[in-house]
C-alpha atoms as a PDB file:
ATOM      1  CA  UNK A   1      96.050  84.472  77.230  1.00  0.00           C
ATOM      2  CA  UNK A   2      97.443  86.997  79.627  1.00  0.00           C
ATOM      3  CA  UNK A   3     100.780  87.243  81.162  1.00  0.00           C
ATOM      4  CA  UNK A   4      99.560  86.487  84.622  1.00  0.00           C
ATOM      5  CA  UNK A   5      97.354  82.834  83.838  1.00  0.00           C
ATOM      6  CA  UNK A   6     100.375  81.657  81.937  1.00  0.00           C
ATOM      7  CA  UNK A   7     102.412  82.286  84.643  1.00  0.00           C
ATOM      8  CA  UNK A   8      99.626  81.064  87.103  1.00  0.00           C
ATOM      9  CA  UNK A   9      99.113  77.831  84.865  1.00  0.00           C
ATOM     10  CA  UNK A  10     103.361  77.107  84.964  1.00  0.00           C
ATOM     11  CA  UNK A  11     102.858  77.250  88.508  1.00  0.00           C
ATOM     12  CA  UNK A  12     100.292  74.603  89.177  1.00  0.00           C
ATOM     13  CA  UNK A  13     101.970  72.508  86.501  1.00  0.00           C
ATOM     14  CA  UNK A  14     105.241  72.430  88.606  1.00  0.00           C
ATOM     15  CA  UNK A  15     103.150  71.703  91.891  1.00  0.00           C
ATOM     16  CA  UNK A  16     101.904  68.811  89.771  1.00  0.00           C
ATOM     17  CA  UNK A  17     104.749  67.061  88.817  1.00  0.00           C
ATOM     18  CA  UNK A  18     106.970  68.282  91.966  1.00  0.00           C
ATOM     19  CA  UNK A  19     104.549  68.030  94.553  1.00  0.00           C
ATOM     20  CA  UNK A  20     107.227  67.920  97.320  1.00  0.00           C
ATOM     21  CA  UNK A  21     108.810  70.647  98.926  1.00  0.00           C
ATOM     22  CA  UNK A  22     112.415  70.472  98.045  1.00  0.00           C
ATOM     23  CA  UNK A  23     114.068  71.791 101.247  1.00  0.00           C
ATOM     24  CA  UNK A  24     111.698  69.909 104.177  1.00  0.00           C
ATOM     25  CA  UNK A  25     109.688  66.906 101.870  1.00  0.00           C
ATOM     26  CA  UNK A  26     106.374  68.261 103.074  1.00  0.00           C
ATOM     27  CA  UNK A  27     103.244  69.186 100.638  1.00  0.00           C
ATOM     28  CA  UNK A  28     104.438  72.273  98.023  1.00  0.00           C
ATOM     29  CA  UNK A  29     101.965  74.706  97.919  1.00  0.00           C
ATOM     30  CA  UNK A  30     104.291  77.421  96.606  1.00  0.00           C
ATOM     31  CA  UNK A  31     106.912  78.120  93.893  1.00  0.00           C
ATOM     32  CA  UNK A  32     110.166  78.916  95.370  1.00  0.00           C
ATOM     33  CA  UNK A  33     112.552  80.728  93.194  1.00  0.00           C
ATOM     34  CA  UNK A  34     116.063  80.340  93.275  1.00  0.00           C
ATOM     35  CA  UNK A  35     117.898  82.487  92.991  1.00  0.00           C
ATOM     36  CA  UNK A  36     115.198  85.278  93.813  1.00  0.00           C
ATOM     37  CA  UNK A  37     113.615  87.277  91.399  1.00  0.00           C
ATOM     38  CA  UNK A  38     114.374  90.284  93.176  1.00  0.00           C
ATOM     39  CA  UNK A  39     118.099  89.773  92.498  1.00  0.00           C
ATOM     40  CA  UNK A  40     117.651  90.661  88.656  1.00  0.00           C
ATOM     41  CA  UNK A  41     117.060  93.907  87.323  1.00  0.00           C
ATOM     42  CA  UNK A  42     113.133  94.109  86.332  1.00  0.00           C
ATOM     43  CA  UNK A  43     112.551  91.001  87.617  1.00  0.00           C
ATOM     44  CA  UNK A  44     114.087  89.696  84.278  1.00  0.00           C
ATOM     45  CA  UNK A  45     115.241  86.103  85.153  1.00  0.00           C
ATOM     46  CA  UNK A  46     116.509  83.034  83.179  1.00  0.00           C
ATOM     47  CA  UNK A  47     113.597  81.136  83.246  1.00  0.00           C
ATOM     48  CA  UNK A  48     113.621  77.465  84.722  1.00  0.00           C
ATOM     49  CA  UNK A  49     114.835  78.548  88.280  1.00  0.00           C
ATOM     50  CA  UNK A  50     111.454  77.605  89.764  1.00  0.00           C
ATOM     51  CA  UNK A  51     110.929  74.696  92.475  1.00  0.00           C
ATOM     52  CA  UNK A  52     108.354  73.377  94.355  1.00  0.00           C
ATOM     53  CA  UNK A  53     108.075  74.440  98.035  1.00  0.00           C
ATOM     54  CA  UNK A  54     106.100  74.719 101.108  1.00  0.00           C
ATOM     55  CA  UNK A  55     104.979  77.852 102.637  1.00  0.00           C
ATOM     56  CA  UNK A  56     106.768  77.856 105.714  1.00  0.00           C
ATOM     57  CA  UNK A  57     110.025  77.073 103.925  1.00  0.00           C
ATOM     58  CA  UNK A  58     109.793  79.686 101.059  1.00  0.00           C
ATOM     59  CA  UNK A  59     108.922  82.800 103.200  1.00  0.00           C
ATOM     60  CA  UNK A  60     111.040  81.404 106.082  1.00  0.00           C
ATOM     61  CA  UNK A  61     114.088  82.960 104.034  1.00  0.00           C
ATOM     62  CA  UNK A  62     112.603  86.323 102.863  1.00  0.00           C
ATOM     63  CA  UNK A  63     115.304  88.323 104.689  1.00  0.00           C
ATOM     64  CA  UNK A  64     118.219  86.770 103.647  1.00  0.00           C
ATOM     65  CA  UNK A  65     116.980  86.881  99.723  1.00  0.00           C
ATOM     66  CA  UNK A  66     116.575  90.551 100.100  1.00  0.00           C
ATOM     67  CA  UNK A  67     120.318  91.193 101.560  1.00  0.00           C
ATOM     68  CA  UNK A  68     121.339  88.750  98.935  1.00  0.00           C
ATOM     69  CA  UNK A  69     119.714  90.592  96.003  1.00  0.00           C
ATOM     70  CA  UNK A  70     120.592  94.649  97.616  1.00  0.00           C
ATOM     71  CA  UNK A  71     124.483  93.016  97.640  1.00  0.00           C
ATOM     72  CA  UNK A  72     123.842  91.348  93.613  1.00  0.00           C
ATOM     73  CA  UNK A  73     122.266  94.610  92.946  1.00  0.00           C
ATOM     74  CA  UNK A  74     125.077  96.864  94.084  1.00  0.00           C
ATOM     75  CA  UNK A  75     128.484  97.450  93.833  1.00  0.00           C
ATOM     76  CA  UNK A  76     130.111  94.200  94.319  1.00  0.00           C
ATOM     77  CA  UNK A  77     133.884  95.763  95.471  1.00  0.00           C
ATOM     78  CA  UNK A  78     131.514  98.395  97.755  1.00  0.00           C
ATOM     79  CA  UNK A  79     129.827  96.585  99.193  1.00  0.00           C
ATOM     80  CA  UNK A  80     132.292  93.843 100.300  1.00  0.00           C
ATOM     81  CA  UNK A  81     134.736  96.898 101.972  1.00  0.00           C
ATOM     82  CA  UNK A  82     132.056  97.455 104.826  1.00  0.00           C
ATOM     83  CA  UNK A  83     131.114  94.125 105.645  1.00  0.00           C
ATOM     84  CA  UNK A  84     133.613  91.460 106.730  1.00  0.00           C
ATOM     85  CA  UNK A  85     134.457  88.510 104.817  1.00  0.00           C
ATOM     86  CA  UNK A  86     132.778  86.113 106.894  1.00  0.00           C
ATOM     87  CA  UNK A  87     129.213  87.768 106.759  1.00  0.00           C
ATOM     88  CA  UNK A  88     130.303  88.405 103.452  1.00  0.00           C
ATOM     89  CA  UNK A  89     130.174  84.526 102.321  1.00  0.00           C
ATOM     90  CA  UNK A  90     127.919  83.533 104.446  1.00  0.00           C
ATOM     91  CA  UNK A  91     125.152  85.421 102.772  1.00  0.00           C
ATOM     92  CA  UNK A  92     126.435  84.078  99.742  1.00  0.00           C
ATOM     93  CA  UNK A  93     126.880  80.445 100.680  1.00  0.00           C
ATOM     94  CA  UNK A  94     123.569  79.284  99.938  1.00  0.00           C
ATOM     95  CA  UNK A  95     123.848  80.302  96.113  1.00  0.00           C
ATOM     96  CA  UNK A  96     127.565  79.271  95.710  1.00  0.00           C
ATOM     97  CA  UNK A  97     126.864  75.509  96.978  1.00  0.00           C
ATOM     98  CA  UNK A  98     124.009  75.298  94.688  1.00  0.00           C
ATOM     99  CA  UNK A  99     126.051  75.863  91.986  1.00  0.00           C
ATOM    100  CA  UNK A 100     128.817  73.494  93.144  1.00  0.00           C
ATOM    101  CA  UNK A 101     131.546  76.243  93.465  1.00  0.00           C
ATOM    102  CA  UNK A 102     133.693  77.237  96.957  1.00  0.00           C
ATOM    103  CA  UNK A 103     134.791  80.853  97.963  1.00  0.00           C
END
């Protein structure tokens, strides 16, 4: 079996048993994942950091996961020099109270 219908099949299996979305409570109809896949390099991701979600939820933070994962990406010290430490953290603050930590 191919790459993509595992992947496809892992998908509907989570919509299955999560079938709520878990920012608003509405339907899921998508797989949200958290932190974004374009934060790793090649797209390779601990596996497990999927969750049910609706549309309008999932792409309704598209921009911020994309200035997230160019800051991941880079230089960490380079980055933070040209932007102040309040935009600084809160792009961040999303993915640090997931985890339960503080700046």
């Amino acid at each position: 079996m191919g790459e993509a219908s595992t992947k496809k099949r892992a998908h509907a299996n989570l919509l299955c048993r999560f079938p709520c979305c878990i920012y608003c409570g509405a339907v899921a109809d998508t797989v949200e994942h958290m932190p974004p896949v374009t934060m790793f390099r090649r797209k390779q991701r601990p596996k497990g950091l999927e969750f049910s979600s609706c549309r309008r939820c999932n792409h309704g933070t598209s921009k911020s996961d994309l200035v997230a994962s160019l800051l991941a990406r880079s230089d960490a010290s380079a980055s933070y020099a040209f932007i102040s430490r309040a935009v600084y953290k809160s792009l961040y603050a999303p993915f640090v109270s997931l985890l339960g930590l503080e700046f």
